[in-house]
Protein backbone atom coordinates (compact mmCIF):
# COMPACT_ATOMS: atom_id res chain seq x y z
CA UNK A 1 -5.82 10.83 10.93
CA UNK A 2 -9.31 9.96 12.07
CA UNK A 3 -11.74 7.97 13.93
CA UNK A 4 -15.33 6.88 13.05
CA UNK A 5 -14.56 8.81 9.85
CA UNK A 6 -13.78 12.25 11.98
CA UNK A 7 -10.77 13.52 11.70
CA UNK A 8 -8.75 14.31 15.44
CA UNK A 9 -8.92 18.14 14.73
CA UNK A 10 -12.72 18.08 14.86
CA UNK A 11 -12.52 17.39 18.44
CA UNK A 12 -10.16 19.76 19.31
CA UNK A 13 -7.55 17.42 19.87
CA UNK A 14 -3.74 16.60 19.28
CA UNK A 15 -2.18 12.72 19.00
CA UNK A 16 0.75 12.68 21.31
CA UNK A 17 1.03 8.89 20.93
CA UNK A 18 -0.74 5.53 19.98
CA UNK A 19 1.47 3.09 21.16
CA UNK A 20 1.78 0.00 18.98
CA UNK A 21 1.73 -3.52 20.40
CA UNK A 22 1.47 -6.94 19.14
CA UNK A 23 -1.55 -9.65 19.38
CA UNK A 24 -1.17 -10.95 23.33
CA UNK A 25 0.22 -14.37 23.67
CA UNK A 26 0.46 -17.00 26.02
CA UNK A 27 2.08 -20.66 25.59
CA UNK A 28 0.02 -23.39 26.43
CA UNK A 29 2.60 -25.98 27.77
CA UNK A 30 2.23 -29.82 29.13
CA UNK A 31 4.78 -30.98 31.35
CA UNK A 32 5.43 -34.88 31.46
CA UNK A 33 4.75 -36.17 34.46
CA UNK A 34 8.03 -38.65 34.75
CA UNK A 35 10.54 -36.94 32.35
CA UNK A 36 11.52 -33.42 31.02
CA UNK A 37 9.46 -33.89 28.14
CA UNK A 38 7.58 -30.58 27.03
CA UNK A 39 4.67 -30.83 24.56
CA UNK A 40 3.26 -27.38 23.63
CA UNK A 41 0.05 -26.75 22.92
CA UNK A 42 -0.21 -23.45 20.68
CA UNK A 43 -0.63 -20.22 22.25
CA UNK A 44 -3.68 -18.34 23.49
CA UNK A 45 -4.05 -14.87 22.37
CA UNK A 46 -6.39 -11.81 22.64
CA UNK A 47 -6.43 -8.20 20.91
CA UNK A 48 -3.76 -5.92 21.67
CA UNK A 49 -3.93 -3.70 24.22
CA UNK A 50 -2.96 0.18 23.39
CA UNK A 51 -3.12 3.13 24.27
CA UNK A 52 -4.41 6.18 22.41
CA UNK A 53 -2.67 9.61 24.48
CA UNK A 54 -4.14 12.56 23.29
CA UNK A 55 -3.51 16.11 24.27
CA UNK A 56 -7.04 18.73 24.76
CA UNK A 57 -7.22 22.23 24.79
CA UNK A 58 -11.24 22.00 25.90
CA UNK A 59 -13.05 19.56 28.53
CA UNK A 60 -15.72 20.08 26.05
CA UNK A 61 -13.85 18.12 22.98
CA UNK A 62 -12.98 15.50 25.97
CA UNK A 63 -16.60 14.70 26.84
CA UNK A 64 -17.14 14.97 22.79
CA UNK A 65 -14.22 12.08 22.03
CA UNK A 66 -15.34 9.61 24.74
CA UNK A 67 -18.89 9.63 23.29
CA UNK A 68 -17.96 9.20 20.56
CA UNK A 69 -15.91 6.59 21.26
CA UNK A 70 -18.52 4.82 23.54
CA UNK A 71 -21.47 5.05 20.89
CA UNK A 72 -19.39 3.36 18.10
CA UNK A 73 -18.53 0.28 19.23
CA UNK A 74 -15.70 -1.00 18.32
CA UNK A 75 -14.30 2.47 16.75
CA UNK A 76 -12.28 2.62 13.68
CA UNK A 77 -9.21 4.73 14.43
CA UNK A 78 -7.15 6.00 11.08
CA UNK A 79 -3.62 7.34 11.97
CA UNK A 80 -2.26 7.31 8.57
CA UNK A 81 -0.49 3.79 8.03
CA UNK A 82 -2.29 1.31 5.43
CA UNK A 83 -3.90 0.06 8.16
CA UNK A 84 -7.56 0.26 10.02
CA UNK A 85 -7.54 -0.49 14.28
CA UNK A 86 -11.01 -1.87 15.08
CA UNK A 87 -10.58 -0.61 18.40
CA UNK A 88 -12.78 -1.39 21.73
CA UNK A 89 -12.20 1.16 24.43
CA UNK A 90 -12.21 -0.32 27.94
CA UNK A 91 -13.13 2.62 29.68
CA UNK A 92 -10.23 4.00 32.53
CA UNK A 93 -10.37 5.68 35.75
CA UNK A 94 -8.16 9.12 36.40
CA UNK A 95 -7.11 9.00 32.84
CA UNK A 96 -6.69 12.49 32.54
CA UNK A 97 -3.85 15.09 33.77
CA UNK A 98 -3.51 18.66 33.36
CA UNK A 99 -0.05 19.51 32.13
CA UNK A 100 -0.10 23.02 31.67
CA UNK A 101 -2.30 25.91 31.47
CA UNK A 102 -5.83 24.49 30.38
CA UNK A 103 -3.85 21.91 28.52
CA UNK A 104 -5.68 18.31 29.09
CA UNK A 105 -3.58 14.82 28.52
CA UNK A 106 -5.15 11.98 28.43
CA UNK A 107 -5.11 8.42 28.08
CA UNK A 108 -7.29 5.67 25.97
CA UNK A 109 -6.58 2.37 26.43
CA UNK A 110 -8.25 0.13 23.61
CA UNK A 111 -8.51 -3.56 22.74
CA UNK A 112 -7.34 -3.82 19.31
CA UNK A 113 -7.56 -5.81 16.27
CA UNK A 114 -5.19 -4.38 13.49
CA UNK A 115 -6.73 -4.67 9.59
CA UNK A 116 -6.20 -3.85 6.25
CA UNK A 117 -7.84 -1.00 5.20
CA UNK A 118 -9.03 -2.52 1.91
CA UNK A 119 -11.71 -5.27 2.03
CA UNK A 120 -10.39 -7.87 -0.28
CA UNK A 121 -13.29 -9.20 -2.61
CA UNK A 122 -13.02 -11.89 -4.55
CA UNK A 123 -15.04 -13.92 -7.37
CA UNK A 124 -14.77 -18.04 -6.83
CA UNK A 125 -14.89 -18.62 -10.71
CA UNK A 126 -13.71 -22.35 -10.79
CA UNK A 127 -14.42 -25.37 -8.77
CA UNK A 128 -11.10 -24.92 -6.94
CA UNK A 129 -10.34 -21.46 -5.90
CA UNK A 130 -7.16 -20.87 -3.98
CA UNK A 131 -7.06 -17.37 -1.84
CA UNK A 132 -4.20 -15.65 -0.62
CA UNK A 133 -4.36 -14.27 2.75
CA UNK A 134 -0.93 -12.13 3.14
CA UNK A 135 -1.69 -11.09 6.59
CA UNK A 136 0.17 -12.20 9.47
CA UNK A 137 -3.14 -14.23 11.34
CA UNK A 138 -5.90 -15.67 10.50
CA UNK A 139 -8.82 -13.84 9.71
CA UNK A 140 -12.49 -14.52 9.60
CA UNK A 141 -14.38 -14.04 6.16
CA UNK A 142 -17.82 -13.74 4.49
CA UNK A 143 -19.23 -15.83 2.20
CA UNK A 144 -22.08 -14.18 -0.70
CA UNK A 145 -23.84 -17.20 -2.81
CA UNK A 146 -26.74 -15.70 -5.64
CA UNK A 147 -28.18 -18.55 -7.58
CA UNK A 148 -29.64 -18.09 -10.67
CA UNK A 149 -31.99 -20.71 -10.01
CA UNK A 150 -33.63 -22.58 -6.74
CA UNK A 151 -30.82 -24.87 -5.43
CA UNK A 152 -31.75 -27.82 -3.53
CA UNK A 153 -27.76 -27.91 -2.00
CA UNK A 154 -25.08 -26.08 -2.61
CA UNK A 155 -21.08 -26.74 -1.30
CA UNK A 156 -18.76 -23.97 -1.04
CA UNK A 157 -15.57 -24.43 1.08
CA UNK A 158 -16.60 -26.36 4.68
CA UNK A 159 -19.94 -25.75 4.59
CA UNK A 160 -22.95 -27.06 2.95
CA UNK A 161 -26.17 -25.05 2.34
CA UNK A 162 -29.79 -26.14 1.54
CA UNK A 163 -32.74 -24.39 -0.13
CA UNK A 164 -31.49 -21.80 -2.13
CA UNK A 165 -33.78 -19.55 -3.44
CA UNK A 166 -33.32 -17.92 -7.07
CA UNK A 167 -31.85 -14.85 -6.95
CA UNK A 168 -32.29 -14.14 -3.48
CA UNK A 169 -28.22 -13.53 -1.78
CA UNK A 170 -27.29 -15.92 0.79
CA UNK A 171 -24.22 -15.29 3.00
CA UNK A 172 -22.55 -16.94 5.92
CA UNK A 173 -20.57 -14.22 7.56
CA UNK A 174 -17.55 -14.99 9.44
CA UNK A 175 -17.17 -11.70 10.99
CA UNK A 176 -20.53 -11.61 12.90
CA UNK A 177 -20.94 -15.64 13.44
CA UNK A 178 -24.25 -15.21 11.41
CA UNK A 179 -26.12 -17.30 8.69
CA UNK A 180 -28.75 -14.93 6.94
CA UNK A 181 -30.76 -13.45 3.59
CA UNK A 182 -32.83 -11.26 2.69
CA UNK A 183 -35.96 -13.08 4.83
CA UNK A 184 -33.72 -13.36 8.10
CA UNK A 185 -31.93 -16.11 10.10
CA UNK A 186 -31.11 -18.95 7.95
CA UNK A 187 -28.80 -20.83 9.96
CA UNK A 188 -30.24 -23.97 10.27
CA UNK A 189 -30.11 -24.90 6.78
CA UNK A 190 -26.11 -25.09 6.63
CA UNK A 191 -24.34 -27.85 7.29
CA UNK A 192 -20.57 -27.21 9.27
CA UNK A 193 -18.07 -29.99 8.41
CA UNK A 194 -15.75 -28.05 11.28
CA UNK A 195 -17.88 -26.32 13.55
CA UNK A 196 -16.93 -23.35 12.70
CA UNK A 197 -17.48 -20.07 10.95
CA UNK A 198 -15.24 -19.18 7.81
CA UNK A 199 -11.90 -17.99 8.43
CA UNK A 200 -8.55 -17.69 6.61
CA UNK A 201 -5.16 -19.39 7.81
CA UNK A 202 -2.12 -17.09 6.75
CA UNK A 203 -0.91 -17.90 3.34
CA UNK A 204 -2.92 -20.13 0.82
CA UNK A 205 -6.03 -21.11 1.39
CA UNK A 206 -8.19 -23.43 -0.73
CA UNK A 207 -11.85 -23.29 -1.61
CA UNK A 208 -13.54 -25.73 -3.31
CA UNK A 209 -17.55 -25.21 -4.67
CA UNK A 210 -19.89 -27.44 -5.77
CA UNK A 211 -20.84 -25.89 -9.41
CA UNK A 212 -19.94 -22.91 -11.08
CA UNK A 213 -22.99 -22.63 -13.39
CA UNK A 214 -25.72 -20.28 -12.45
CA UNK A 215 -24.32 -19.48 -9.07
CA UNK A 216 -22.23 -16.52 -8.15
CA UNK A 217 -20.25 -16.95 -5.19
CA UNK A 218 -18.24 -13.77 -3.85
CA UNK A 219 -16.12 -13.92 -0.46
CA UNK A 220 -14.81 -10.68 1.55
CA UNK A 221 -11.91 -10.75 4.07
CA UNK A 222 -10.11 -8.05 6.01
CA UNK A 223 -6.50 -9.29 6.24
CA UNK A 224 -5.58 -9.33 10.43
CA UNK A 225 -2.00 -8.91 11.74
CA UNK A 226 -0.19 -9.58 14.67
């Protein structure tokens, strides 16, 4: 069990619970103005909202855990499923009670976004591709493009990119709503048919490219669940 790659016993400390919840979710509903007719809208959500309780022999390994958890942000917490919790800690007042002779309980709440551990990469080898995402929401991705060779455009999935340069990495990354290589910010020369960064719907996804020849195009995905 660990977080930022530190495992709980470095700070002194003892899990007493991390309570799990799903995604938040709100219906948006339209009522009909005449009749009983309902049309819904989809839902809203946000991360989860949990709540690390820890138990601390020293107010040392307290101050010790809370920067740590405050100078990586979000934190990667590690409890020992197959999963990673990109967690964002929203800070508390009074969090902390003292149960019992020097003994220190107290509370984290977190925003969190539940992950697979393992960063699925895959190779688009054909000029239709389809990808599996077998998590339970969808989840932003990144694409990698390498030309061999300059490319005036290039097509992969929704998105259109200009001025390729040979052997020089271009990605688009979904995760960080970023266009970049190795020069910097390269966002104006891609073209969004949606408006929107890359992401995966649950289930099969399909991803068509341009050309196979002389380009290598990788994408990387975290699989999200509710």
């Amino acid at each position: 069990m660990r977080v930022n790659n530190k495992t709980f016993e470095q700070f002194g400390m003892k899990v007493y619970s991390f309570s799990y919840q799903p995604l938040s979710m709100s219906s948006i509903i339209y009522l009909g103005d005449i009749d009983l007719n309902i049309v819904h809208g989809g839902f809203e959500t946000s991360a989860k909202q949990m709540k690390l309780i820890c138990l601390f022999r020293d107010k040392l390994n307290i101050s010790k855990f809370i920067q740590s958890i405050t100078e990586n942000v979000p934190s990667i917490i590690d409890i020992g499923d197959c999963y990673q919790y990109k967690s964002y800690y929203k800070g508390s007042s009074n969090p902390v009670t003292e149960i019992w002779n020097g003994w220190y309980k107290v509370t984290f709440p977190f925003l969190v976004i539940q992950q697979s551990k393992t960063v699925r990469k895959i190779k688009l080898r054909s000029g239709r591709n389809n990808i599996l995402n077998s998590g339970t929401y969808k989840c932003p991705y990144i694409i990698e493009i390498l030309p061999n060779n300059e490319m005036e455009t290039f097509t992969v999935g929704d998105y259109t990119v200009h001025n390729l340069r040979a052997n020089q990495k271009f990605v688009i990354n979904g995760v960080t709503k970023k266009v970049y290589d190795q020069n910097g910010n390269r966002f104006f020369d891609v073209e969004f048919r949606n408006n929107k960064f890359p992401f995966l719907n649950t289930g099969i996804n399909t991803i068509d490219v341009s050309e196979t020849a002389d380009v290598k195009v990788i994408i990387k995905y975290r699989e999200v669940f509710i």
